[in-house]
N, C-alpha and C. Protein backbone atom coordinates (compact mmCIF):
# COMPACT_ATOMS: atom_id res chain seq x y z
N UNK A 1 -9.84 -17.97 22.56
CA UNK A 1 -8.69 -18.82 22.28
C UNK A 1 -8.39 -18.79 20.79
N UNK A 2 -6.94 -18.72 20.23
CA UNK A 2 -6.81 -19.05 18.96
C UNK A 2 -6.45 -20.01 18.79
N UNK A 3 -7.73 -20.21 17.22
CA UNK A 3 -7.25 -21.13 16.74
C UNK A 3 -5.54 -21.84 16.49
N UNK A 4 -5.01 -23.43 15.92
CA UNK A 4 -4.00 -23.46 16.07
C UNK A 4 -3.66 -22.59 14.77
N UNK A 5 -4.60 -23.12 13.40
CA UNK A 5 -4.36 -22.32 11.93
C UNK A 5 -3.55 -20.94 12.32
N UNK A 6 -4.34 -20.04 13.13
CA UNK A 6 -3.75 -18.55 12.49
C UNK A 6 -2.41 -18.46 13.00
N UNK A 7 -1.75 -19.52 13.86
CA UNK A 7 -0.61 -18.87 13.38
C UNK A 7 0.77 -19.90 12.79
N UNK A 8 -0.08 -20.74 11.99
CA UNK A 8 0.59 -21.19 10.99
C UNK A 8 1.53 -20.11 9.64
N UNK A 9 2.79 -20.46 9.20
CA UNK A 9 2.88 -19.67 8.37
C UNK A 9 2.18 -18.99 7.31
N UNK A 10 2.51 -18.25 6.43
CA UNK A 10 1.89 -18.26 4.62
C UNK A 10 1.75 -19.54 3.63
N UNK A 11 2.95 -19.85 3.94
CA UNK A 11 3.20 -21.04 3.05
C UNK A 11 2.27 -22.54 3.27
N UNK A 12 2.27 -22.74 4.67
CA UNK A 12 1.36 -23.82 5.08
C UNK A 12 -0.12 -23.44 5.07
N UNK A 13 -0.36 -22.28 4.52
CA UNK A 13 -2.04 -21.66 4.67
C UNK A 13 -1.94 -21.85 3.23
N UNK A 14 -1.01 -21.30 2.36
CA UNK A 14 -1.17 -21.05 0.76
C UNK A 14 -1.51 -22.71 0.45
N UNK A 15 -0.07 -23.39 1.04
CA UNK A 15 -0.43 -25.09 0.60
C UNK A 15 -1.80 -25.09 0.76
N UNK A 16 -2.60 -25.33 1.86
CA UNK A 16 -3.43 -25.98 2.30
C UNK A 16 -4.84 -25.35 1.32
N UNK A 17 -4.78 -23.98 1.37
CA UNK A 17 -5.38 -23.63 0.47
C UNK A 17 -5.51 -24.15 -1.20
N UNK A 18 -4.37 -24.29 -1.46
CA UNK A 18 -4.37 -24.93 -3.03
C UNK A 18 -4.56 -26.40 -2.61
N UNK A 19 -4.99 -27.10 -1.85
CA UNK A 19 -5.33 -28.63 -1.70
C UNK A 19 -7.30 -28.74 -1.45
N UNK A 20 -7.44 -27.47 -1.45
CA UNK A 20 -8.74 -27.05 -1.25
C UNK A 20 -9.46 -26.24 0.35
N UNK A 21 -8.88 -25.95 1.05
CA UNK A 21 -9.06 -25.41 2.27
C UNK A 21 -9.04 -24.12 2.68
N UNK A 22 -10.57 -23.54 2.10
CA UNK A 22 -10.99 -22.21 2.13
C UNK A 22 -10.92 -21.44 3.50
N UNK A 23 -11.33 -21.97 4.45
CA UNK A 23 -10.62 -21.60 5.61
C UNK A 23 -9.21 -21.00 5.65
N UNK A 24 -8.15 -21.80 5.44
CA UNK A 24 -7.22 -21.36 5.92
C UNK A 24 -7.05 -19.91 4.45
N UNK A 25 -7.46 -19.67 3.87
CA UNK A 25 -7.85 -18.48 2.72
C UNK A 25 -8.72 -17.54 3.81
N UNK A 26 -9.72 -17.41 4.56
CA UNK A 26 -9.91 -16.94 5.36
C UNK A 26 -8.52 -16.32 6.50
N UNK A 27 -7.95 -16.72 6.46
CA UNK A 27 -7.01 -16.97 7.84
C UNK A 27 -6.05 -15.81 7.28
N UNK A 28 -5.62 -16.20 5.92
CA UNK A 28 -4.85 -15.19 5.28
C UNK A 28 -5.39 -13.98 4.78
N UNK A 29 -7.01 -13.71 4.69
CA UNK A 29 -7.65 -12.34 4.43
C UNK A 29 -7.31 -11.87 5.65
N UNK A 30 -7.61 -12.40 6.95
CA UNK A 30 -8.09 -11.89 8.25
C UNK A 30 -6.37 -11.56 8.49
N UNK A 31 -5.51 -11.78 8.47
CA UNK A 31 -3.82 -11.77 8.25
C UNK A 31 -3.52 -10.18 7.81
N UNK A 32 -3.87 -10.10 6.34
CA UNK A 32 -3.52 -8.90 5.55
C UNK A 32 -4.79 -8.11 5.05
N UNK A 33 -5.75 -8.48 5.49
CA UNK A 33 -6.72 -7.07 5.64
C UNK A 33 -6.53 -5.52 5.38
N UNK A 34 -6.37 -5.61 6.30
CA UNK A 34 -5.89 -4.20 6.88
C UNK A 34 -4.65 -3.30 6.07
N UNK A 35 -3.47 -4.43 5.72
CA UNK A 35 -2.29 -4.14 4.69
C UNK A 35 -2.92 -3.82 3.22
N UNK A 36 -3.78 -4.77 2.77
CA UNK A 36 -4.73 -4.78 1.81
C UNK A 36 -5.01 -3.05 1.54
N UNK A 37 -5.84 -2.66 2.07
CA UNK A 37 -6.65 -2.21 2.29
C UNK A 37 -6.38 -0.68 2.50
N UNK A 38 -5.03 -0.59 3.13
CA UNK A 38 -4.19 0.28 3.11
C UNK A 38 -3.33 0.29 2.10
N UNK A 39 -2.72 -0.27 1.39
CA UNK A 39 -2.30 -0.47 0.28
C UNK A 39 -3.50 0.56 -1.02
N UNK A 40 -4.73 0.06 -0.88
CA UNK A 40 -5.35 0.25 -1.95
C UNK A 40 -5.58 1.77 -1.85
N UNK A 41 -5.99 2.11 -0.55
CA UNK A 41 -6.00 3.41 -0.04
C UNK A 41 -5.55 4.66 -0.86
N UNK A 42 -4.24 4.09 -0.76
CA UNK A 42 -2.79 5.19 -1.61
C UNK A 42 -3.84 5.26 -3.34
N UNK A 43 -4.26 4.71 -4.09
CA UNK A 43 -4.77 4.41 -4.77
C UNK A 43 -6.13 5.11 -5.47
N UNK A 44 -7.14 4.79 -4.35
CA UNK A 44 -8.41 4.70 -4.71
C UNK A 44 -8.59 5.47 -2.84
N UNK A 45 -9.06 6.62 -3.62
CA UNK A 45 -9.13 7.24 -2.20
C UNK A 45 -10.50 7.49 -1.59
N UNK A 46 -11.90 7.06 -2.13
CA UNK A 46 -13.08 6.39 -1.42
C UNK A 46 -13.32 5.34 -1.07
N UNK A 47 -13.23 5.60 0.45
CA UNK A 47 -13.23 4.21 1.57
C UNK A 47 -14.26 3.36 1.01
N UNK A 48 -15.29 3.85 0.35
CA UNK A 48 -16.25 2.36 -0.01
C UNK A 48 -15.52 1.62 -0.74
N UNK A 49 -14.95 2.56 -2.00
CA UNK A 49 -14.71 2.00 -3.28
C UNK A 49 -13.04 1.02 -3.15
N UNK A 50 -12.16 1.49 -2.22
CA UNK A 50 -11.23 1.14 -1.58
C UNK A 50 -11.34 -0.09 -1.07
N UNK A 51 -12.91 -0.31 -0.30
CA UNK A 51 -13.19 -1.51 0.28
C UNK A 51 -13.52 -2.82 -0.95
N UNK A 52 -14.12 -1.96 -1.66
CA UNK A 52 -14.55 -2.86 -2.57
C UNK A 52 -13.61 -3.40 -3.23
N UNK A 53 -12.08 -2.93 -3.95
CA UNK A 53 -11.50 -2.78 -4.26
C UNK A 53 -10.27 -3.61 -3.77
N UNK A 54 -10.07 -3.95 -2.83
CA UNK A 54 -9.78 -4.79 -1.51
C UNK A 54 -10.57 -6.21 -1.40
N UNK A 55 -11.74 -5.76 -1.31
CA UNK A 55 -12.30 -7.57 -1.85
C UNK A 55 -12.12 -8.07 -2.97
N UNK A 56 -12.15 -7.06 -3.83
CA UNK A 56 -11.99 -7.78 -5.02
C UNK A 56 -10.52 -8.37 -5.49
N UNK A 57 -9.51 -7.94 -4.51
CA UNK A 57 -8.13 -7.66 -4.93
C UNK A 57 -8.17 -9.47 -3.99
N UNK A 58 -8.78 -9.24 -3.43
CA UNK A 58 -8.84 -11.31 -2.58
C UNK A 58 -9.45 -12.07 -3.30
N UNK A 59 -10.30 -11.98 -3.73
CA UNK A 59 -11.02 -12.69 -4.64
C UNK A 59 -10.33 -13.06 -5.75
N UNK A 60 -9.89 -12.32 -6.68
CA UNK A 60 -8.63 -12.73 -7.23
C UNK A 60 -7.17 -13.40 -7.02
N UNK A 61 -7.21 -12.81 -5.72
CA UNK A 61 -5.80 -13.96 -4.99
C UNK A 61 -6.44 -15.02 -5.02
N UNK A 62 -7.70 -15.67 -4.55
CA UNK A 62 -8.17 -16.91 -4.30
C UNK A 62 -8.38 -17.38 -5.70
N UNK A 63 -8.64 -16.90 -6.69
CA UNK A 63 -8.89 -17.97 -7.60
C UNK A 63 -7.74 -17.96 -8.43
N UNK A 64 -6.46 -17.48 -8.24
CA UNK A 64 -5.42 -17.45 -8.89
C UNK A 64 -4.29 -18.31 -7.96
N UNK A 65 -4.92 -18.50 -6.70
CA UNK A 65 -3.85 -19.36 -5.38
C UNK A 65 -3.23 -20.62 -5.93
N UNK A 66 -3.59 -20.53 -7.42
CA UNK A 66 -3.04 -22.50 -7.88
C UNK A 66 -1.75 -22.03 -8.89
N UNK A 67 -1.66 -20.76 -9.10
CA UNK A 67 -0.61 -20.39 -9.89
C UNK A 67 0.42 -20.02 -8.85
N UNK A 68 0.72 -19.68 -7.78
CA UNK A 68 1.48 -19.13 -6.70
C UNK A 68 2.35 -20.14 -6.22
N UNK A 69 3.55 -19.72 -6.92
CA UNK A 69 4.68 -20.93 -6.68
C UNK A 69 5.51 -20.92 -5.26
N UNK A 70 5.88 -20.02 -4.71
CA UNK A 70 6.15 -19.52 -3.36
C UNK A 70 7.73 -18.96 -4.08
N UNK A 71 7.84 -18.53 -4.98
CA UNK A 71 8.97 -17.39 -5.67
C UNK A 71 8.71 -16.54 -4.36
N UNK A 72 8.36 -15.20 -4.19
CA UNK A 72 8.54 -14.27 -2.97
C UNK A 72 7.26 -15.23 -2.20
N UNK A 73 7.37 -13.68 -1.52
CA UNK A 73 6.54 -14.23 -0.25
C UNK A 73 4.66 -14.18 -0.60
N UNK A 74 3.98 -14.75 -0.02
CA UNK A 74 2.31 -14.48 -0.24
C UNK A 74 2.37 -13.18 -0.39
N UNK A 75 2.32 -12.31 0.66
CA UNK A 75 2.36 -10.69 0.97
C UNK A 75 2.50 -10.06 -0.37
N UNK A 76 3.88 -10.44 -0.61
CA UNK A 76 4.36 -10.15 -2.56
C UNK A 76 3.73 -10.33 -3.44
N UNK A 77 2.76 -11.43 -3.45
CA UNK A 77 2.32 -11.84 -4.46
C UNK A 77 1.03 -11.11 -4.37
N UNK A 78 0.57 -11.05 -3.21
CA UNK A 78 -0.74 -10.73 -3.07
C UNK A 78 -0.65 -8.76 -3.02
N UNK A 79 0.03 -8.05 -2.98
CA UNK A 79 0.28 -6.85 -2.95
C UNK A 79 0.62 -6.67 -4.45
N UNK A 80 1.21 -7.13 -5.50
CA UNK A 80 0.94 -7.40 -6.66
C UNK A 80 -0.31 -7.19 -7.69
N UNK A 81 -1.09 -8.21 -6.72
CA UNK A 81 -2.89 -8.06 -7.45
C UNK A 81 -3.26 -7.34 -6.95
N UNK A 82 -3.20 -6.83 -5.75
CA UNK A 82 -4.48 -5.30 -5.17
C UNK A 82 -3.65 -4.02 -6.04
N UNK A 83 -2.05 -4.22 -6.32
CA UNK A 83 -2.30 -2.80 -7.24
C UNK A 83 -2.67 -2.85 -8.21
N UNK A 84 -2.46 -4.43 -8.75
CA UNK A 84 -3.01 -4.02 -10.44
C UNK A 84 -4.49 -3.73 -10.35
N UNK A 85 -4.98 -4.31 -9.46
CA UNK A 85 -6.59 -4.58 -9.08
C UNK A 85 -7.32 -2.95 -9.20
N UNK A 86 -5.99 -2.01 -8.30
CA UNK A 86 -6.24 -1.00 -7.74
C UNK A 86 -6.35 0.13 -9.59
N UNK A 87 -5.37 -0.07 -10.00
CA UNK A 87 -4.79 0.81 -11.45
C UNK A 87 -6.47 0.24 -11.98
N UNK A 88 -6.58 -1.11 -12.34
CA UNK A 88 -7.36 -1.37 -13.25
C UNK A 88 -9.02 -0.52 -12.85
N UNK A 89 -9.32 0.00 -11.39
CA UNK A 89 -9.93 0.48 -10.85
C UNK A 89 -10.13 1.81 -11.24
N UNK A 90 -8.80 2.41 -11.42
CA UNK A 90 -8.90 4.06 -11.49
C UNK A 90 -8.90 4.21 -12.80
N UNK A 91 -8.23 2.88 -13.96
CA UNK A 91 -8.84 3.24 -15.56
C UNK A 91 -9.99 3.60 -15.38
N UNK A 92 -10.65 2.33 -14.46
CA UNK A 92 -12.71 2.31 -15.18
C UNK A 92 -13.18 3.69 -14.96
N UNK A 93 -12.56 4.08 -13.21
CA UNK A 93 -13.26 4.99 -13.24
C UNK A 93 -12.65 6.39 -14.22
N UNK A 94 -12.08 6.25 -14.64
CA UNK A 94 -11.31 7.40 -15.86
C UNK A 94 -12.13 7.43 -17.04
N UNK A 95 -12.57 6.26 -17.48
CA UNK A 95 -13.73 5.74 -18.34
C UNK A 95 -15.39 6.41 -18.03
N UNK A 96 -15.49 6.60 -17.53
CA UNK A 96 -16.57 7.14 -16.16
C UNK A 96 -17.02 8.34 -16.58
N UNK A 97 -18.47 8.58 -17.02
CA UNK A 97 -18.49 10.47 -17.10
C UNK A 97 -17.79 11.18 -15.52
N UNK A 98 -17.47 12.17 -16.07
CA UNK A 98 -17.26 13.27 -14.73
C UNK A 98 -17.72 13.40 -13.99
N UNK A 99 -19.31 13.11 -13.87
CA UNK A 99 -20.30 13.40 -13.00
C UNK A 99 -20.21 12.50 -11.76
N UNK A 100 -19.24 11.42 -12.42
CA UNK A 100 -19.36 10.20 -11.19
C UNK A 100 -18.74 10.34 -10.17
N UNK A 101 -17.36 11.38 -10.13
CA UNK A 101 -16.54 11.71 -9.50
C UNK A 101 -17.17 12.43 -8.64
N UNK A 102 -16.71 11.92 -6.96
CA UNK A 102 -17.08 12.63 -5.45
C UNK A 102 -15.91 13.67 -5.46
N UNK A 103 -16.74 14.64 -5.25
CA UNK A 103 -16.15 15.92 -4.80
C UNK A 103 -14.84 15.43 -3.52
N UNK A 104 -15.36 14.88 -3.03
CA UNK A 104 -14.16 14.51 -1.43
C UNK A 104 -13.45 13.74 -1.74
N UNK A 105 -13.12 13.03 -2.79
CA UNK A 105 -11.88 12.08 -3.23
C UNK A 105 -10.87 13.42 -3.62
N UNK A 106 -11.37 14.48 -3.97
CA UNK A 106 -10.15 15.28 -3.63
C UNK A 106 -9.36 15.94 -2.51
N UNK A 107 -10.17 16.01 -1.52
CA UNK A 107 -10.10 16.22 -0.27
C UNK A 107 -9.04 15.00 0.54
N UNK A 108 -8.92 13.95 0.44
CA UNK A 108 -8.66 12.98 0.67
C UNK A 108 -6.93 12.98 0.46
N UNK A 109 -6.25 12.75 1.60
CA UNK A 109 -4.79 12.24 1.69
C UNK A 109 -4.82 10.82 2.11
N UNK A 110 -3.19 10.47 0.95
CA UNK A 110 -2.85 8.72 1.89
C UNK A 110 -2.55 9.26 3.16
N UNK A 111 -1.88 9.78 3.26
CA UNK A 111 -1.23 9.91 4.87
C UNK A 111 -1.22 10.80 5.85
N UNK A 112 -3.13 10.70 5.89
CA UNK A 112 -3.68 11.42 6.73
C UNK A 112 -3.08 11.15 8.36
N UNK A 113 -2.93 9.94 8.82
CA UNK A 113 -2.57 9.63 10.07
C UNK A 113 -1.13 9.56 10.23
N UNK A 114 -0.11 9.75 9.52
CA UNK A 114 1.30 9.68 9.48
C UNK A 114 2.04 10.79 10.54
N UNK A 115 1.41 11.85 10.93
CA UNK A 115 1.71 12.88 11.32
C UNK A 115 1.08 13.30 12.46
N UNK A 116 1.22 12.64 13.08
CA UNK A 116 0.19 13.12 14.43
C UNK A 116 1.14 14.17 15.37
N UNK A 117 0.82 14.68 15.95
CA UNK A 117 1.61 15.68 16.93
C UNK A 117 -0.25 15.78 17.98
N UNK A 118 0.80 16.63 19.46
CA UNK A 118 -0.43 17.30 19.72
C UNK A 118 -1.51 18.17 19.37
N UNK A 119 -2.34 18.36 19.89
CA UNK A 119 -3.24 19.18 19.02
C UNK A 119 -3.32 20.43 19.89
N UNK A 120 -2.58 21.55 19.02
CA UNK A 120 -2.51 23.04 19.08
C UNK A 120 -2.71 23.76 18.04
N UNK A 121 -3.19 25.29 18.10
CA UNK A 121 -3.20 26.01 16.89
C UNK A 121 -1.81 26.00 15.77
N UNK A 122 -0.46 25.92 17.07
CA UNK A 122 0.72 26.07 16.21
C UNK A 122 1.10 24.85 15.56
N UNK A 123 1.15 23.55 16.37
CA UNK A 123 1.03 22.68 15.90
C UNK A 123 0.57 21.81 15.14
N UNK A 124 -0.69 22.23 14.95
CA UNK A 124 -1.60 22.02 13.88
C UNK A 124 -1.50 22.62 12.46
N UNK A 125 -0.58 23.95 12.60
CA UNK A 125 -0.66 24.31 11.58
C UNK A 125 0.82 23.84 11.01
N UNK A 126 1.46 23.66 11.61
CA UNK A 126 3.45 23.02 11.30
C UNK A 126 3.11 22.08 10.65
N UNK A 127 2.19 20.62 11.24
CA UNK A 127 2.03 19.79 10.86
C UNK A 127 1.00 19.36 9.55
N UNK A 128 0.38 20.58 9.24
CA UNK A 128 0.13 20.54 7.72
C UNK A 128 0.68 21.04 6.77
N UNK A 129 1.68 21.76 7.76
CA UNK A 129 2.82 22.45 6.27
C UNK A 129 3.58 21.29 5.81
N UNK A 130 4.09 20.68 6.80
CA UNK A 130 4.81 19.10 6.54
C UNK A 130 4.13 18.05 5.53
N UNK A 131 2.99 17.88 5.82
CA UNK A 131 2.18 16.93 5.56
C UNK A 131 1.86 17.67 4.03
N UNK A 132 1.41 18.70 3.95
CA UNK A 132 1.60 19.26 2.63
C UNK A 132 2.73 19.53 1.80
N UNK A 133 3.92 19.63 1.89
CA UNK A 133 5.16 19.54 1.45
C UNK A 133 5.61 18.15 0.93
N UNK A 134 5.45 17.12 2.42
CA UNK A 134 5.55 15.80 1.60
C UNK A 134 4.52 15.10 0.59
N UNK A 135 3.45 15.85 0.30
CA UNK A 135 2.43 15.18 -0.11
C UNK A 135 3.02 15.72 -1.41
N UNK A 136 3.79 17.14 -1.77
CA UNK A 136 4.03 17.70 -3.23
C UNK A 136 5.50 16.87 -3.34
N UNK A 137 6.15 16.72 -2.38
CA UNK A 137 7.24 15.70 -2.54
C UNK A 137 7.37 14.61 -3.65
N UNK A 138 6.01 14.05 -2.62
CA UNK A 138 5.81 12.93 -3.30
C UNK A 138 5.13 12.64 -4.55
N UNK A 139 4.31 13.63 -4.75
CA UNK A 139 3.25 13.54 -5.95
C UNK A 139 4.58 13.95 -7.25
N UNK A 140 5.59 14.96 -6.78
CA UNK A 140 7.07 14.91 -7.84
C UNK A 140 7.53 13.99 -8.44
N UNK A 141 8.15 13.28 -7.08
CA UNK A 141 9.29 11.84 -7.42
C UNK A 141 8.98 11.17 -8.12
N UNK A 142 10.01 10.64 -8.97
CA UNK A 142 9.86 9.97 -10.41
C UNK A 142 9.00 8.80 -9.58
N UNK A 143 8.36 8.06 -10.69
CA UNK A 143 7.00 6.84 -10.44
C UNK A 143 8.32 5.33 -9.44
N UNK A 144 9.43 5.59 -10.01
CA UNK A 144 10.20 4.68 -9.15
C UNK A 144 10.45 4.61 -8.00
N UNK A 145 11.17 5.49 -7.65
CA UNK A 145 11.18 6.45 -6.06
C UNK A 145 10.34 6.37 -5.36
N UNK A 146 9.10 6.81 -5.68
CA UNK A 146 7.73 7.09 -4.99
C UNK A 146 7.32 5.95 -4.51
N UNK A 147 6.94 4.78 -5.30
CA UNK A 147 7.05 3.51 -5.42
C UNK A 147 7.72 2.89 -4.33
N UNK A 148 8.89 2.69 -3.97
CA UNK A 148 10.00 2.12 -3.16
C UNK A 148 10.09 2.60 -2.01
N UNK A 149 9.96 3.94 -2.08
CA UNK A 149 10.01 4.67 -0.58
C UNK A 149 8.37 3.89 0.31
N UNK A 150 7.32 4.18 -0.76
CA UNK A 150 5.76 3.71 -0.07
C UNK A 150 6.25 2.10 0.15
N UNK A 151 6.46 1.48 -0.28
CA UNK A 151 6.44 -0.47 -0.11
C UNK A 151 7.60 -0.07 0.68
N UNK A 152 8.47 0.21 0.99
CA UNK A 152 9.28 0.56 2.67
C UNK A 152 8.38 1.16 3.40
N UNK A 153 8.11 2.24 3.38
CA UNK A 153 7.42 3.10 4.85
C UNK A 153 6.17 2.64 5.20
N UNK A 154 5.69 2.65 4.27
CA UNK A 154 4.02 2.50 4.32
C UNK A 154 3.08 0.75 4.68
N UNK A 155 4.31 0.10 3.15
CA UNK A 155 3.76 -1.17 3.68
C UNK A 155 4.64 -2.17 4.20
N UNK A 156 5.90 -1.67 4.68
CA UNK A 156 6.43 -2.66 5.65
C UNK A 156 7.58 -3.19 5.28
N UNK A 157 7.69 -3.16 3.51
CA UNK A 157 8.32 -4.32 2.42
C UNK A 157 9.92 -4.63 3.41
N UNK A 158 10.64 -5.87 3.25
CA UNK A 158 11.93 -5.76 3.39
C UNK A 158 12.47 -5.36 1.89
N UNK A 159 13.45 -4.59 1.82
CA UNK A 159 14.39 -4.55 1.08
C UNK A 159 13.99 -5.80 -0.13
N UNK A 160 14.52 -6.80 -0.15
CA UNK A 160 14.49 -8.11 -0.71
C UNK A 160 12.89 -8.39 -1.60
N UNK A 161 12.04 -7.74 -0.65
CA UNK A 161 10.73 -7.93 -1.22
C UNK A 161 10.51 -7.14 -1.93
N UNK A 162 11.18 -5.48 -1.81
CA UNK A 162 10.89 -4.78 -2.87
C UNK A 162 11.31 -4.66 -4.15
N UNK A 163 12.69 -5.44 -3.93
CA UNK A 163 13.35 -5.66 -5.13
C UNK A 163 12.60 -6.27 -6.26
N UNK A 164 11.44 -7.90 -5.45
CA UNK A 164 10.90 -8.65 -6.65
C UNK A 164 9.58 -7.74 -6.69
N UNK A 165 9.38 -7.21 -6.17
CA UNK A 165 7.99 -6.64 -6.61
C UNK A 165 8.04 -5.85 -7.63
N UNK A 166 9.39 -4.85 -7.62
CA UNK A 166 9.72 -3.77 -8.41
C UNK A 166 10.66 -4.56 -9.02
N UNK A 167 11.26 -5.78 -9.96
CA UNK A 167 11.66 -6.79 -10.75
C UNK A 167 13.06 -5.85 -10.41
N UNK A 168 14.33 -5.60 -9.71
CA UNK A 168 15.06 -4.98 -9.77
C UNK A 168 16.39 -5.36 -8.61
N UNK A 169 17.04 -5.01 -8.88
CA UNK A 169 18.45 -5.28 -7.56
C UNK A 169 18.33 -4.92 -6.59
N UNK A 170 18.38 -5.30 -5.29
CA UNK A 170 17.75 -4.74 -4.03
C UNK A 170 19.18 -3.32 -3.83
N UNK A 171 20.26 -3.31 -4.63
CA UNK A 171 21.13 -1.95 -4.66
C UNK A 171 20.48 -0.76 -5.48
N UNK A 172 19.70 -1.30 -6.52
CA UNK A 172 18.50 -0.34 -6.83
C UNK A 172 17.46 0.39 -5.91
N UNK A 173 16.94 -0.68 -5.42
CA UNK A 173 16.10 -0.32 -4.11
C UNK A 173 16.37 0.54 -3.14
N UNK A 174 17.57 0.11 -2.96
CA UNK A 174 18.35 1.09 -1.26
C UNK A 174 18.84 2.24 -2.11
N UNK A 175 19.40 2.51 -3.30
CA UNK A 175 19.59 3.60 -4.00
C UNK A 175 18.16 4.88 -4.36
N UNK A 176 17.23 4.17 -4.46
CA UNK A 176 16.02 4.64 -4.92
C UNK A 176 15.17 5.26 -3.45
N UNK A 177 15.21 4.34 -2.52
CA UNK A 177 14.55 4.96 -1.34
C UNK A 177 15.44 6.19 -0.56
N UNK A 178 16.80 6.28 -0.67
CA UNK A 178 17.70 7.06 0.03
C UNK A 178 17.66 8.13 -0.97
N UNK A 179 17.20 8.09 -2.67
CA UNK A 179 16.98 9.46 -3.06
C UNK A 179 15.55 10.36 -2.69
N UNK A 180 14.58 9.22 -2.66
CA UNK A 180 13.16 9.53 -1.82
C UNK A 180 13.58 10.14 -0.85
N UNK A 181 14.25 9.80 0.60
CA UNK A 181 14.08 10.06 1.41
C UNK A 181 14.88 11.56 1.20
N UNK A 182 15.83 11.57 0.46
CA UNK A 182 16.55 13.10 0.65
C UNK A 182 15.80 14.01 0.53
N UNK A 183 15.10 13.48 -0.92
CA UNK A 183 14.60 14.95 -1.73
C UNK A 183 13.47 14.88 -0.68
N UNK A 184 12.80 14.60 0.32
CA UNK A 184 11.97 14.31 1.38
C UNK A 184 12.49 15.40 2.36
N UNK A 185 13.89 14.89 2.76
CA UNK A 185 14.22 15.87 3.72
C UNK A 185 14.73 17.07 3.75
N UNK A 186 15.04 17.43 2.73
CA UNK A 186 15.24 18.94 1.98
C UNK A 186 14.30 19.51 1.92
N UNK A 187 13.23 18.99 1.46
CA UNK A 187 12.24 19.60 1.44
C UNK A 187 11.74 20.05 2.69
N UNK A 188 11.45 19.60 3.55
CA UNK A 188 10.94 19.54 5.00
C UNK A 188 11.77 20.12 6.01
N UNK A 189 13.24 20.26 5.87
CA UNK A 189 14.30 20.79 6.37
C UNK A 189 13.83 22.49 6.87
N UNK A 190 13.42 23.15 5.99
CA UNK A 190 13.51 24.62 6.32
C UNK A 190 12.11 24.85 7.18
N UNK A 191 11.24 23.79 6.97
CA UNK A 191 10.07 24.15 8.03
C UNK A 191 10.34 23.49 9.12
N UNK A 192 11.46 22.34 9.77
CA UNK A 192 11.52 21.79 10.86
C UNK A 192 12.56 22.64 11.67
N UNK A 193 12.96 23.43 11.07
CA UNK A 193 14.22 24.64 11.52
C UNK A 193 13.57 25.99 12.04
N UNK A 194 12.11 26.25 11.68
CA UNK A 194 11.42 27.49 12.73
C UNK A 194 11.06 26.86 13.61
């Protein structure tokens, strides 16, 4: 049975939380987990360090929950701190001798699961030409673009939310994801045509 809490809004979990009610702070990890987490992913591409990275990105929401005016939404606010959480992550490790670096964080795509098809020799191989095309796509597009298109596709954002996240006009936004998506589909155009 669920509880009545989880499906109280953000706002009545955030209140209750800033009145002291760690629980319902629970309610909102167990909520955006997973968004979390995937979010950081794009980021920090060892699942430990990702994880860790992810707690720590809550841990900081929680002891910062008394500054959170309800301007956007929790989601906003809290997708906010896991990237800075996430950047401030990939300085240290930049800081880091070389040696520290796992060979398989290069190996590693965000959007390993984005692309599923059946599994055939031909198909298998179409679908990494794709998956490799958008991955040089994307690693291109100016840091804005890239940005706007991922908080649409990836994490869900409305329009409206991406605007305050990215401090900008939501006609910016819809301008910025529709150049993502072109230079996306141009690209991808001449391999979806054999």
């Amino acid at each position: 049975m669920v509880e009545p809490a989880v499906r109280d809004s953000d706002e009545q979990l955030v209140a209750r939380v800033q009145k002291g009610d760690k629980r319902s702070f629970d309610l909102l990890v167990l909520k955006y987990q997973h968004k979390v987490l995937a979010l950081v992913r794009r980021y920090v591409k060892d699942h430990a360090e990702a994880e860790d990275v992810a707690q720590e990105s809550f841990v900081r929401g929680y002891r910062a929950i008394g500054s959170f005016r309800g301007d956007s939404a929790f989601y906003t606010w809290l997708y906010r701190i896991a990237v800075n959480t996430a950047k401030n992550a990939l300085d240290a490790r930049k800081r880091r001798p070389a040696s520290d670096v796992d060979i398989d964080e290069v190996e590693d795509y965000a959007f390993s699961d984005a692309l599923r098809v059946e599994e055939n020799p031909e198909n298998l191989l179409a679908t990494q030409d794709v998956h490799r095309v958008v991955q040089e796509v994307l690693a291109n597009l100016p840091e804005e673009l890239r940005r706007a298109l991922e908080l649409r596709e990836f994490d869900g954002l409305a329009y409206e939310e991406i605007a305050a996240v990215m401090a900008c006009p939501i006609g910016t936004v819809r301008s910025r994801i529709f150049r993502a998506r072109e230079a996306i589909d141009e690209a991808i155009r001449p391999l979806l045509e054999t």
